[in-house]
PDB file of N, CA and C in Angstrom:
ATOM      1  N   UNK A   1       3.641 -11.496 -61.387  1.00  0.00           N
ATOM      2  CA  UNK A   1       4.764 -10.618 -61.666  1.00  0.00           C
ATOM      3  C   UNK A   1       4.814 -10.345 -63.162  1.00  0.00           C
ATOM      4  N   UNK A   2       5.068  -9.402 -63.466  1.00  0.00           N
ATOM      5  CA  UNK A   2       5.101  -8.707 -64.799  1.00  0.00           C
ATOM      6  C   UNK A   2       6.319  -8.609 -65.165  1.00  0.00           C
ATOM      7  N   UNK A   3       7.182  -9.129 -66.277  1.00  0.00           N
ATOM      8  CA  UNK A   3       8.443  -8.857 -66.756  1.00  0.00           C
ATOM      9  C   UNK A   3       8.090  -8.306 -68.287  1.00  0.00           C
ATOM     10  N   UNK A   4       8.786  -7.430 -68.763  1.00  0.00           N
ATOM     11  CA  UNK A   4       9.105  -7.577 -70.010  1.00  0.00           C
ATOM     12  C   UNK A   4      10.298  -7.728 -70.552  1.00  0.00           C
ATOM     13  N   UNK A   5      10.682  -8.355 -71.488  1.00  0.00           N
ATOM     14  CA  UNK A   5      11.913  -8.393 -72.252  1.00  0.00           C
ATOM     15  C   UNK A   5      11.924  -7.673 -73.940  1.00  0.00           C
ATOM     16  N   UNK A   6      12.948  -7.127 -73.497  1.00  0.00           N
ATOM     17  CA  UNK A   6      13.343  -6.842 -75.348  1.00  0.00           C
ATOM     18  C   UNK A   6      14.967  -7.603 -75.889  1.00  0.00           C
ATOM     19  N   UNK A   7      14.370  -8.583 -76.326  1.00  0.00           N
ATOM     20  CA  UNK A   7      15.664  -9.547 -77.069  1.00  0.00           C
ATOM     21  C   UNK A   7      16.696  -9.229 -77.903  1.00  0.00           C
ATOM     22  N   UNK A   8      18.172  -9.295 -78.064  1.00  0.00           N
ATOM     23  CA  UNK A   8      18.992  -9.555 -79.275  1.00  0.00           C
ATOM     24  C   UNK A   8      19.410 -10.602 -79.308  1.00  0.00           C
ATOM     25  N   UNK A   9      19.361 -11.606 -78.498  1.00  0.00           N
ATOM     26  CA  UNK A   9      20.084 -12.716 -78.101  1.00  0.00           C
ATOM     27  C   UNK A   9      20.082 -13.636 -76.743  1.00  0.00           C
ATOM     28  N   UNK A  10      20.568 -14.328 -76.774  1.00  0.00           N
ATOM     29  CA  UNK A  10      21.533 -14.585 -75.495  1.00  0.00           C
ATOM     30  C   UNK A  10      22.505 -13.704 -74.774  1.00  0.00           C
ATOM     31  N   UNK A  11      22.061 -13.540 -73.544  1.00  0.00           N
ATOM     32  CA  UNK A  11      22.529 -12.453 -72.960  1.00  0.00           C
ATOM     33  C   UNK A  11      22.532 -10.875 -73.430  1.00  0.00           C
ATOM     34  N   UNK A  12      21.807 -10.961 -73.942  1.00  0.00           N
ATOM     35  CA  UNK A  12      21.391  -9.209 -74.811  1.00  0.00           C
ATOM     36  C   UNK A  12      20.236  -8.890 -74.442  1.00  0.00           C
ATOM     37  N   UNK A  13      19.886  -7.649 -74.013  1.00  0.00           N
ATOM     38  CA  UNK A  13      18.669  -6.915 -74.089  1.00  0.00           C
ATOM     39  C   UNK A  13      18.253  -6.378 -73.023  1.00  0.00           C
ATOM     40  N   UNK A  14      16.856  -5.923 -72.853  1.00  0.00           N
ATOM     41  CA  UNK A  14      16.431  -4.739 -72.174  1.00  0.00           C
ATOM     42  C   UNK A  14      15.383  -5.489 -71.007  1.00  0.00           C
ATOM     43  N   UNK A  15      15.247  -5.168 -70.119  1.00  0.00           N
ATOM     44  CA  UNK A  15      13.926  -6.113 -69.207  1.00  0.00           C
ATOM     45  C   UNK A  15      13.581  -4.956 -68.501  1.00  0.00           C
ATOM     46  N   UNK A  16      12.686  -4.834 -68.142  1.00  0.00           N
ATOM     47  CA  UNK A  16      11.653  -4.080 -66.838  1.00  0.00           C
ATOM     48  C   UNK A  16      11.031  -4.975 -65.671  1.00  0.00           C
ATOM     49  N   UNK A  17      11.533  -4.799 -64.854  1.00  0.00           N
ATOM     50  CA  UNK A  17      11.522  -5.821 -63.571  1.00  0.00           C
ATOM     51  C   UNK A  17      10.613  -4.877 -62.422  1.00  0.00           C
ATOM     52  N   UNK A  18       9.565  -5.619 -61.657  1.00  0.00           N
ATOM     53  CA  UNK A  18       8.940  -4.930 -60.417  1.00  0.00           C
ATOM     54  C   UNK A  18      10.240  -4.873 -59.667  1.00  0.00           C
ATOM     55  N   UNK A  19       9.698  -3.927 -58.825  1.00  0.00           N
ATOM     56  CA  UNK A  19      10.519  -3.670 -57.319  1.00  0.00           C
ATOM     57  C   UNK A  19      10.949  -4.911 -56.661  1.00  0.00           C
ATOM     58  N   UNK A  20      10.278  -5.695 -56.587  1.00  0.00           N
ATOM     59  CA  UNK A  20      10.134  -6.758 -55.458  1.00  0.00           C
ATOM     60  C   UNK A  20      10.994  -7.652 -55.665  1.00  0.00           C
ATOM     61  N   UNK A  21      11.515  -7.959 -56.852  1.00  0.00           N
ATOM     62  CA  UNK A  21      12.413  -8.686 -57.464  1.00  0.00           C
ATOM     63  C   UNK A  21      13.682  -8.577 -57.710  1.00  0.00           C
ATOM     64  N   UNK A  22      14.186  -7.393 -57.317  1.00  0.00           N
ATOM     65  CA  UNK A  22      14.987  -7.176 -57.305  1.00  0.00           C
ATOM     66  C   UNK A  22      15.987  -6.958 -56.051  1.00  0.00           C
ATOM     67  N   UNK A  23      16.965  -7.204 -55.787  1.00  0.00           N
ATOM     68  CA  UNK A  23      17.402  -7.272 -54.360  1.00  0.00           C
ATOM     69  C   UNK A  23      18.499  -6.610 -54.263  1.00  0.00           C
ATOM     70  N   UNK A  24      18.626  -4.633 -54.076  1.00  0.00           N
ATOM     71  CA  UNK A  24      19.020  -4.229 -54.078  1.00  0.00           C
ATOM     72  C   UNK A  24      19.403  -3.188 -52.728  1.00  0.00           C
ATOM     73  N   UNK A  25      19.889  -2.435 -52.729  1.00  0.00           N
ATOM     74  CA  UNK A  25      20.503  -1.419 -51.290  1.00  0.00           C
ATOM     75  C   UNK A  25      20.234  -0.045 -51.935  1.00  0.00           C
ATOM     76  N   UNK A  26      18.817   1.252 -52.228  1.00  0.00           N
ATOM     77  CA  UNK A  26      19.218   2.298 -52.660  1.00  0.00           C
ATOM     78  C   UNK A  26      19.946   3.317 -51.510  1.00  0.00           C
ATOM     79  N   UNK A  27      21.048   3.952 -52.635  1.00  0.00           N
ATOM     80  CA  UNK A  27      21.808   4.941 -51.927  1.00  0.00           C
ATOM     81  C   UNK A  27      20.578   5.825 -51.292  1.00  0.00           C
ATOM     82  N   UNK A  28      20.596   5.983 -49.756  1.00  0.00           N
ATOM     83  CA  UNK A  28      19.818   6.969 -49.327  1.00  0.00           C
ATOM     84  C   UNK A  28      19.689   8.234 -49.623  1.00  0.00           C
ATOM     85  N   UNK A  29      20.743   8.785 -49.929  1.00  0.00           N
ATOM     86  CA  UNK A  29      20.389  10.203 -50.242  1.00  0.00           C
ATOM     87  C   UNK A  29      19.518  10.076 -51.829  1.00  0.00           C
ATOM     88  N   UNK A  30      19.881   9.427 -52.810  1.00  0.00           N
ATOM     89  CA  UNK A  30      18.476   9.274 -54.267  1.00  0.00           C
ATOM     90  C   UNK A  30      17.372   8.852 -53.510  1.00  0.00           C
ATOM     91  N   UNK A  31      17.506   8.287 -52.172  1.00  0.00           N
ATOM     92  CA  UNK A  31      15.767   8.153 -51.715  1.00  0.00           C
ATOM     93  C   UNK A  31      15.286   9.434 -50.997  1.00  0.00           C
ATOM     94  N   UNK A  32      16.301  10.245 -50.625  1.00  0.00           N
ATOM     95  CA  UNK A  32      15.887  10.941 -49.786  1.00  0.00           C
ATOM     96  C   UNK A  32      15.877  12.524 -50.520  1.00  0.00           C
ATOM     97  N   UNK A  33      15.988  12.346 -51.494  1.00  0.00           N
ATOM     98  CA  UNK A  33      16.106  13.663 -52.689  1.00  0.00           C
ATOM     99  C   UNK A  33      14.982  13.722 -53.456  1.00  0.00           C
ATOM    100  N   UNK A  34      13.543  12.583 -53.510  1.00  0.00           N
ATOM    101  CA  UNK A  34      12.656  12.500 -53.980  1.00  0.00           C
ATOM    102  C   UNK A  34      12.672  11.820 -55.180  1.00  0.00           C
ATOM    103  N   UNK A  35      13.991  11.239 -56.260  1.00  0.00           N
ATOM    104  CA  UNK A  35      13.879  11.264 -57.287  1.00  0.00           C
ATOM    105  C   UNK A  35      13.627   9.698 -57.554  1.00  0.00           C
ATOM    106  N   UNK A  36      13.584   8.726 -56.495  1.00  0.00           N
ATOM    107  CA  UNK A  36      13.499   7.333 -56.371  1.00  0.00           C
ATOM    108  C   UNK A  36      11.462   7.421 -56.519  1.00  0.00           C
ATOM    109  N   UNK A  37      10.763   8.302 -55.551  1.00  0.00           N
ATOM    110  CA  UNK A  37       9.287   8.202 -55.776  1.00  0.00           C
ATOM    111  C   UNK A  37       9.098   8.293 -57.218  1.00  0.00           C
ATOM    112  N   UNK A  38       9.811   9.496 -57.806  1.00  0.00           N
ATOM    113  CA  UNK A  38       9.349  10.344 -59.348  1.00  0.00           C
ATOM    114  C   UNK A  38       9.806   8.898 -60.074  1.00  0.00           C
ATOM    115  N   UNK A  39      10.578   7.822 -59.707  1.00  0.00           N
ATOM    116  CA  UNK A  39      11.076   7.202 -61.021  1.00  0.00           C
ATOM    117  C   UNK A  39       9.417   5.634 -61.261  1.00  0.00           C
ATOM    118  N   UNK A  40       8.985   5.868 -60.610  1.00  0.00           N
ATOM    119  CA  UNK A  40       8.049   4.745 -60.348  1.00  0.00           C
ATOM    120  C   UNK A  40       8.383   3.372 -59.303  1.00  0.00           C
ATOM    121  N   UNK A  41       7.678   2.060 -60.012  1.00  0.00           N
ATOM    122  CA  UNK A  41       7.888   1.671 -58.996  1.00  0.00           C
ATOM    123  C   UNK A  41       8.635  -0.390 -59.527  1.00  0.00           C
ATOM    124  N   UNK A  42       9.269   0.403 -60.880  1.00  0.00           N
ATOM    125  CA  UNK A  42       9.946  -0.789 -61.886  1.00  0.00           C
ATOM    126  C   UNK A  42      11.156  -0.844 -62.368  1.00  0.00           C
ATOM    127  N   UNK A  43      12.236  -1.461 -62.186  1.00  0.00           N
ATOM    128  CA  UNK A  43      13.556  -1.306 -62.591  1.00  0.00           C
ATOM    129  C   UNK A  43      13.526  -1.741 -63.949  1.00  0.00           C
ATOM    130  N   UNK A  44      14.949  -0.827 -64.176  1.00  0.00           N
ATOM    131  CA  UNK A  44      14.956  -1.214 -65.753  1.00  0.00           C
ATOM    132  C   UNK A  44      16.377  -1.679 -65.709  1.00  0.00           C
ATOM    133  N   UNK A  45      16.453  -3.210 -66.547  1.00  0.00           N
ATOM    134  CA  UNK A  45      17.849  -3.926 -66.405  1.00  0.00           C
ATOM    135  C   UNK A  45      18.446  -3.852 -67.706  1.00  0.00           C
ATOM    136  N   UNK A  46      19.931  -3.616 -68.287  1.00  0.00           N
ATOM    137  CA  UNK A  46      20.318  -3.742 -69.647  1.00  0.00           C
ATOM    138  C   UNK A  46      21.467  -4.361 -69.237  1.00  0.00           C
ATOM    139  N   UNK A  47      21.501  -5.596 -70.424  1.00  0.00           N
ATOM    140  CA  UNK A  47      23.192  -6.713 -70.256  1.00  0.00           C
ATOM    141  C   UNK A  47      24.228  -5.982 -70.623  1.00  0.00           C
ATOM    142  N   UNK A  48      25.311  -6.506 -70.246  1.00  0.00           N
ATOM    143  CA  UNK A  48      26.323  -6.472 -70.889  1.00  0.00           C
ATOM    144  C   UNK A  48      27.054  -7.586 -71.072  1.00  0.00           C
ATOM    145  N   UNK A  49      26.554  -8.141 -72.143  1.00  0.00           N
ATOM    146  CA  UNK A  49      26.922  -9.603 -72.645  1.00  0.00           C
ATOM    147  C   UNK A  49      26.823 -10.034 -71.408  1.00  0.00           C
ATOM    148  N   UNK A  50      27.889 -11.188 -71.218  1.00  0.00           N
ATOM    149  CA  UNK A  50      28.289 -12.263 -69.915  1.00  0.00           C
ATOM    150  C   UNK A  50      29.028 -11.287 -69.138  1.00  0.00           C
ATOM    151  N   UNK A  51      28.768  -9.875 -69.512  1.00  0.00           N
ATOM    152  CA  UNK A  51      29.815  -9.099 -68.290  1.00  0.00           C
ATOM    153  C   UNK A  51      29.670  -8.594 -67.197  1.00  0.00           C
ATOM    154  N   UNK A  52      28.061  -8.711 -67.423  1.00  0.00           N
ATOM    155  CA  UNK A  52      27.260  -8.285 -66.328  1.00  0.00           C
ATOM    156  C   UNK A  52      25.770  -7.674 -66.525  1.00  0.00           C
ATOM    157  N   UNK A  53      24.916  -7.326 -65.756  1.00  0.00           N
ATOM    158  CA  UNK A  53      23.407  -6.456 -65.882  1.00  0.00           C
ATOM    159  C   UNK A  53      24.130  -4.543 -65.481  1.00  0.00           C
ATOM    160  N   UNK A  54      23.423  -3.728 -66.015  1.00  0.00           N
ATOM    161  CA  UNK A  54      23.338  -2.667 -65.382  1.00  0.00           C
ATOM    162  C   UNK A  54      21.881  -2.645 -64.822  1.00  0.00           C
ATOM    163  N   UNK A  55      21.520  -2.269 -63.659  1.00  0.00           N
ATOM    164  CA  UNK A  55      20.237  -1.869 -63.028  1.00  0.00           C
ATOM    165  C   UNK A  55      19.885  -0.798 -62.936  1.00  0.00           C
ATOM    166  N   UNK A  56      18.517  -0.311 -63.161  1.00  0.00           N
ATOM    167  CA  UNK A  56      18.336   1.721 -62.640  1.00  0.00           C
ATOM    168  C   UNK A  56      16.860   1.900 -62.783  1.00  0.00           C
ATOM    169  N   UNK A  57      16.590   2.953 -62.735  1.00  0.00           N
ATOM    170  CA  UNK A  57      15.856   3.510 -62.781  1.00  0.00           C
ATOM    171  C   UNK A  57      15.397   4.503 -63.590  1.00  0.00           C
ATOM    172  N   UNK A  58      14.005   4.809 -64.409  1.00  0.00           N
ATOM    173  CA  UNK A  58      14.038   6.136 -65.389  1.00  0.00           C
ATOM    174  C   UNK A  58      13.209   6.908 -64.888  1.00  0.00           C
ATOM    175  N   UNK A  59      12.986   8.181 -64.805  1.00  0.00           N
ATOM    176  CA  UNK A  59      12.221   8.717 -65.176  1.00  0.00           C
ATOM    177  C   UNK A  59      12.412  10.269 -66.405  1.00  0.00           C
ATOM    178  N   UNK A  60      11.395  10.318 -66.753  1.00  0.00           N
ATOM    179  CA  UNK A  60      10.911  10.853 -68.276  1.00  0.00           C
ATOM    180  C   UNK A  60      12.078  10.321 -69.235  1.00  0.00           C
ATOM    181  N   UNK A  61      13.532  10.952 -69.551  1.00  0.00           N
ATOM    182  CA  UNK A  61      14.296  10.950 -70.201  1.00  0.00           C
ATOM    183  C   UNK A  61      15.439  10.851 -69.497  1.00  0.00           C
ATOM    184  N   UNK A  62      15.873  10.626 -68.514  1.00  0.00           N
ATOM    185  CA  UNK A  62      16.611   9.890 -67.194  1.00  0.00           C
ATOM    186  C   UNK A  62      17.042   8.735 -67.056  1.00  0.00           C
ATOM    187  N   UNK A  63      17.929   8.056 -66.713  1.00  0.00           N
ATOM    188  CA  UNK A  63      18.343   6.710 -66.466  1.00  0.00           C
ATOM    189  C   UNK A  63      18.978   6.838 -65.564  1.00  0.00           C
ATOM    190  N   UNK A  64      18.687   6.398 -64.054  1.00  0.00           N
ATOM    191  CA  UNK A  64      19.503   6.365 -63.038  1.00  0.00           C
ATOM    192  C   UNK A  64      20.234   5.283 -62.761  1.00  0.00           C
ATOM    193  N   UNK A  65      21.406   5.305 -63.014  1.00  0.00           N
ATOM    194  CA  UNK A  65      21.819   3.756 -62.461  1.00  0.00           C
ATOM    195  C   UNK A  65      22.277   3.352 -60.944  1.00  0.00           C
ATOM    196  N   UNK A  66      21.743   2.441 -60.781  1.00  0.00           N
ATOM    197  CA  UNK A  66      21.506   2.626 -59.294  1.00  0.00           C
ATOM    198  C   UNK A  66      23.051   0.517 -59.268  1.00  0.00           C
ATOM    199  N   UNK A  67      22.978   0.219 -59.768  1.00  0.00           N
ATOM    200  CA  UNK A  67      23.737  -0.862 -59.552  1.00  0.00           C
ATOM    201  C   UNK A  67      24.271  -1.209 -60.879  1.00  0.00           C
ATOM    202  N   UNK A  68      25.435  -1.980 -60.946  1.00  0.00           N
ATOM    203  CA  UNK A  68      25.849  -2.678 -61.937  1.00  0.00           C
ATOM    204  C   UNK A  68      26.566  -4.226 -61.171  1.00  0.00           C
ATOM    205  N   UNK A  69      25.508  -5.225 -61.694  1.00  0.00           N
ATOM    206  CA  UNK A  69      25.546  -6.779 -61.408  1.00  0.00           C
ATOM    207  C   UNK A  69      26.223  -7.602 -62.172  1.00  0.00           C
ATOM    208  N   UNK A  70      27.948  -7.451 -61.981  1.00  0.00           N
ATOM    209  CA  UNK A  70      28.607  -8.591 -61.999  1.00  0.00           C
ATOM    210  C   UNK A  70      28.866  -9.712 -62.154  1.00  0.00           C
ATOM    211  N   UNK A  71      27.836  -9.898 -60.644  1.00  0.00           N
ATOM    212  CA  UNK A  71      27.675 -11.468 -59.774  1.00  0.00           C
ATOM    213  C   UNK A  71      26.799 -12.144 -60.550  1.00  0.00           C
ATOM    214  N   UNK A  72      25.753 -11.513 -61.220  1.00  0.00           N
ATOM    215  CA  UNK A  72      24.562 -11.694 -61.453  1.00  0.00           C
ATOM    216  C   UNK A  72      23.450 -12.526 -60.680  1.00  0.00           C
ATOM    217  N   UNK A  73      24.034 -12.038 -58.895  1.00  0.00           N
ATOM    218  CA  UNK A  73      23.192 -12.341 -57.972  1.00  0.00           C
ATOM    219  C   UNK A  73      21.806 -11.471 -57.546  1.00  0.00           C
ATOM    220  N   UNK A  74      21.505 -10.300 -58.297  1.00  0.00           N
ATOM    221  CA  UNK A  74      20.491  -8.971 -57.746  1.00  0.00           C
ATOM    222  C   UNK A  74      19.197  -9.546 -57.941  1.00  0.00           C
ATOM    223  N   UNK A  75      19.117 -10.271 -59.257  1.00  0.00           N
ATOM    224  CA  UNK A  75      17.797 -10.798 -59.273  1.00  0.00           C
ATOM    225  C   UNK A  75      17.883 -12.451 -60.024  1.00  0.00           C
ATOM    226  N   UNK A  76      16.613 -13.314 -59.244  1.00  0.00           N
ATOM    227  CA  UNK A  76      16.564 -14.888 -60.137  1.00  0.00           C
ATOM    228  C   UNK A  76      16.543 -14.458 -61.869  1.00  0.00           C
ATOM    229  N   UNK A  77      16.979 -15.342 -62.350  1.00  0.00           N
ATOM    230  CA  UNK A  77      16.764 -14.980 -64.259  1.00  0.00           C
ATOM    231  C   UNK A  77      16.693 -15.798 -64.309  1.00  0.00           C
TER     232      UNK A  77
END
């Protein structure tokens, strides 16, 4: 499995997570609109402090956000 991280801290920063790792529900219609194939096949996670992850997806200049993790149950860290 391939992660990357970009650090500020504890609880700060940027990660790129495979598919597989992540344990999410996409809204069907973003799967069914094509724009889930166009985004690849790697989530992109950003903290918000201890307040939570946002989860999504990019493509080119795009950020789809597809979840925002709370629980911080979506993926092991």
């Amino acid at each position: 499995m391939k992660k990357y991280r970009l650090s500020w801290g504890e609880e700060q920063g940027l990660e790129q997570l495979p598919d597989n790792v992540v344990s999410l529900s996409i809204n069907p219609f973003f799967s069914s609109s094509g724009r889930l194939e166009e985004c690849g096949d790697v989530y992109w996670v950003f903290w918000l402090n201890d307040k939570g992850r946002v989860i999504g997806k990019v493509n080119r200049n795009i950020f789809y956000i597809l979840a925002i993790d709370t629980k911080f149950n979506l993926y092991k860290h």
